[in-house]
Protein backbone atom coordinates (compact mmCIF):
# COMPACT_ATOMS: atom_id res chain seq x y z
CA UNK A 1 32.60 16.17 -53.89
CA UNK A 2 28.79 15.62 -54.24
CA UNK A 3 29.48 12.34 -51.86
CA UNK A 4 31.06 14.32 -48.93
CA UNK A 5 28.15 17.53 -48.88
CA UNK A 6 25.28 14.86 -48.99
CA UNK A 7 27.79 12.95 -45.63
CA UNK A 8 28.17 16.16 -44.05
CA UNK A 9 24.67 17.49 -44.60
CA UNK A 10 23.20 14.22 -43.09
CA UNK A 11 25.68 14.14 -40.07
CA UNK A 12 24.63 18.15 -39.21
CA UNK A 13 20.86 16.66 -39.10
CA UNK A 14 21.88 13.78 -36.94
CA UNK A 15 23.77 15.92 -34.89
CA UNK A 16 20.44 18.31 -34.85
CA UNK A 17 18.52 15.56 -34.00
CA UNK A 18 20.47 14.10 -31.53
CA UNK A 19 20.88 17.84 -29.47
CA UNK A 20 16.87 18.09 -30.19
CA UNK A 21 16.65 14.74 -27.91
CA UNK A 22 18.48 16.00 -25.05
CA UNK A 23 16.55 18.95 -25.16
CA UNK A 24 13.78 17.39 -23.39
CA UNK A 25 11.97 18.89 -20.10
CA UNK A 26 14.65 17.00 -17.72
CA UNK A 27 17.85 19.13 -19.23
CA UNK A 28 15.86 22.29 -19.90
CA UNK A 29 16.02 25.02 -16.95
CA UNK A 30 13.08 24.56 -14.59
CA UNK A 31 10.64 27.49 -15.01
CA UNK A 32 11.18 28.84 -11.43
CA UNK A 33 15.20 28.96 -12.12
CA UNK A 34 14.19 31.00 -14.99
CA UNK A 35 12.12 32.98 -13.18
CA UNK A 36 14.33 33.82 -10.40
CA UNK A 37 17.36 34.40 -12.46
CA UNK A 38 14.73 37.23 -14.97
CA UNK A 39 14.19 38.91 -11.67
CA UNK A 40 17.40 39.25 -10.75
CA UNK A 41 18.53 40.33 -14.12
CA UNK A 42 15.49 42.75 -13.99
CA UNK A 43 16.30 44.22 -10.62
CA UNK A 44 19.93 45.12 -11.26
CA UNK A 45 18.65 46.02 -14.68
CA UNK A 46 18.37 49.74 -13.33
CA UNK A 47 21.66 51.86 -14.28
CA UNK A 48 22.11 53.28 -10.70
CA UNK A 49 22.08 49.93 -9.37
CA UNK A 50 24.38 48.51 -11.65
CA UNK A 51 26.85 51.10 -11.32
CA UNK A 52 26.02 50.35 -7.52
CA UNK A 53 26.64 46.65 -7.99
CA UNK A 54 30.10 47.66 -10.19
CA UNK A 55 31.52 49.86 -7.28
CA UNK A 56 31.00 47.32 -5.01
CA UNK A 57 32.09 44.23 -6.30
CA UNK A 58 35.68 45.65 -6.22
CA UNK A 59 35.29 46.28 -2.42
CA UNK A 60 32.91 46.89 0.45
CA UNK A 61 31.63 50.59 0.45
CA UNK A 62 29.19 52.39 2.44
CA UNK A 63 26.26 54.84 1.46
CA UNK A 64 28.32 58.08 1.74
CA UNK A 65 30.96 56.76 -0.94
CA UNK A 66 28.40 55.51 -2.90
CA UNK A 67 26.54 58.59 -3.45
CA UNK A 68 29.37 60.68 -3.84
CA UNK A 69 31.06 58.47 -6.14
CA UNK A 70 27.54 58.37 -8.61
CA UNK A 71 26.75 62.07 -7.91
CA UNK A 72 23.52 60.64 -6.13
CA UNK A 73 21.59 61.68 -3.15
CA UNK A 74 22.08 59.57 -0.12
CA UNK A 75 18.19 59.01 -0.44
CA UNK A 76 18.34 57.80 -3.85
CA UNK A 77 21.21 55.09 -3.14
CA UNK A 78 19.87 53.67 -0.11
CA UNK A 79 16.68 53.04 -1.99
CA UNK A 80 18.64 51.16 -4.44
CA UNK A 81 20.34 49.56 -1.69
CA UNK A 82 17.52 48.83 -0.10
CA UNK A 83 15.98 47.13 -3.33
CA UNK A 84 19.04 44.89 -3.87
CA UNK A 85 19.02 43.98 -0.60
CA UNK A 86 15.65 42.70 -0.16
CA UNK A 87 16.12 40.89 -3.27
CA UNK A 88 19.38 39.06 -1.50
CA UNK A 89 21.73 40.52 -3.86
CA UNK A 90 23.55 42.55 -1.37
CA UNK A 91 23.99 42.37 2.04
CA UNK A 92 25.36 44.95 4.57
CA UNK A 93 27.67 44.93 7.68
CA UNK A 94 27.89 47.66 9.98
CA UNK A 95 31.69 48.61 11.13
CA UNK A 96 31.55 51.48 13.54
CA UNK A 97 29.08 54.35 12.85
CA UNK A 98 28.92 52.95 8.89
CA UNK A 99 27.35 50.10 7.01
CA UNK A 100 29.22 48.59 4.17
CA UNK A 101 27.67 47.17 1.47
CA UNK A 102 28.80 43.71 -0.85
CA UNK A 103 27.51 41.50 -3.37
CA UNK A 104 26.30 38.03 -1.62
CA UNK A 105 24.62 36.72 -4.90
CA UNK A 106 27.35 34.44 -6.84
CA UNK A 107 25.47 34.53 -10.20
CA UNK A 108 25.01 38.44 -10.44
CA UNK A 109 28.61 38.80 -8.80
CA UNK A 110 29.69 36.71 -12.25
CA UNK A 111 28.02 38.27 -14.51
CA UNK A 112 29.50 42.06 -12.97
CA UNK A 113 32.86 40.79 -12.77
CA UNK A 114 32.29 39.93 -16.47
CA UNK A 115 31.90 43.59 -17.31
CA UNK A 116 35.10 44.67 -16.43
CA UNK A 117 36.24 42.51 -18.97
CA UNK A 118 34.28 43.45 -21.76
């Protein structure tokens, strides 16, 4: 018994060791993937544009829906629009007199697909 927890203990540090290795600066995330991905995060961060981003991912939607979905002013949602567009999150297309809205970005659209699952 004493024989198989010293084996086990020494193949968890060789095992520890061995992850440590390939944790060197050529498998970590480069600093300005990091960076881009906090900013992203940060941006749809805000609770109005994540229940933006959650309405949307479903289907295309335009300001009016929006705001009277989130009991928002049209003001207040097309600033948030505005921010998640410029930030290449969304991206609109205008179909008559309206511009829909959709989620461009394939990492955020992952991670609020996610949610409905949680």
């Amino acid at each position: 018994m004493i024989r198989s927890f010293k084996t086990m203990a020494l193949k968890k540090v060789l095992i520890t060791c061995i992850l440590c290795i390939r944790m060197d600066d050529q498998t970590c995330c480069a600093d300005i993937i990091i960076e881009t991905y906090a900013e992203k995060l940060k941006v749809c961060g805000h609770p109005v544009r994540l229940k933006i981003l959650c309405l949307i991912e479903k289907e295309e939607a335009c300001v009016m829906e929006l705001w009277k979905c989130l009991n928002q002013s049209q003001p207040v949602v097309s600033q948030h629009l505005a921010v998640l567009k410029e930030k290449g999150i969304v991206d609109s297309e205008i179909q008559g007199n309206k511009r829909f809205y959709s989620i461009v970005d394939p990492f955020i659209k992952s991670i609020v697909q996610s949610l409905g699952t949680v």
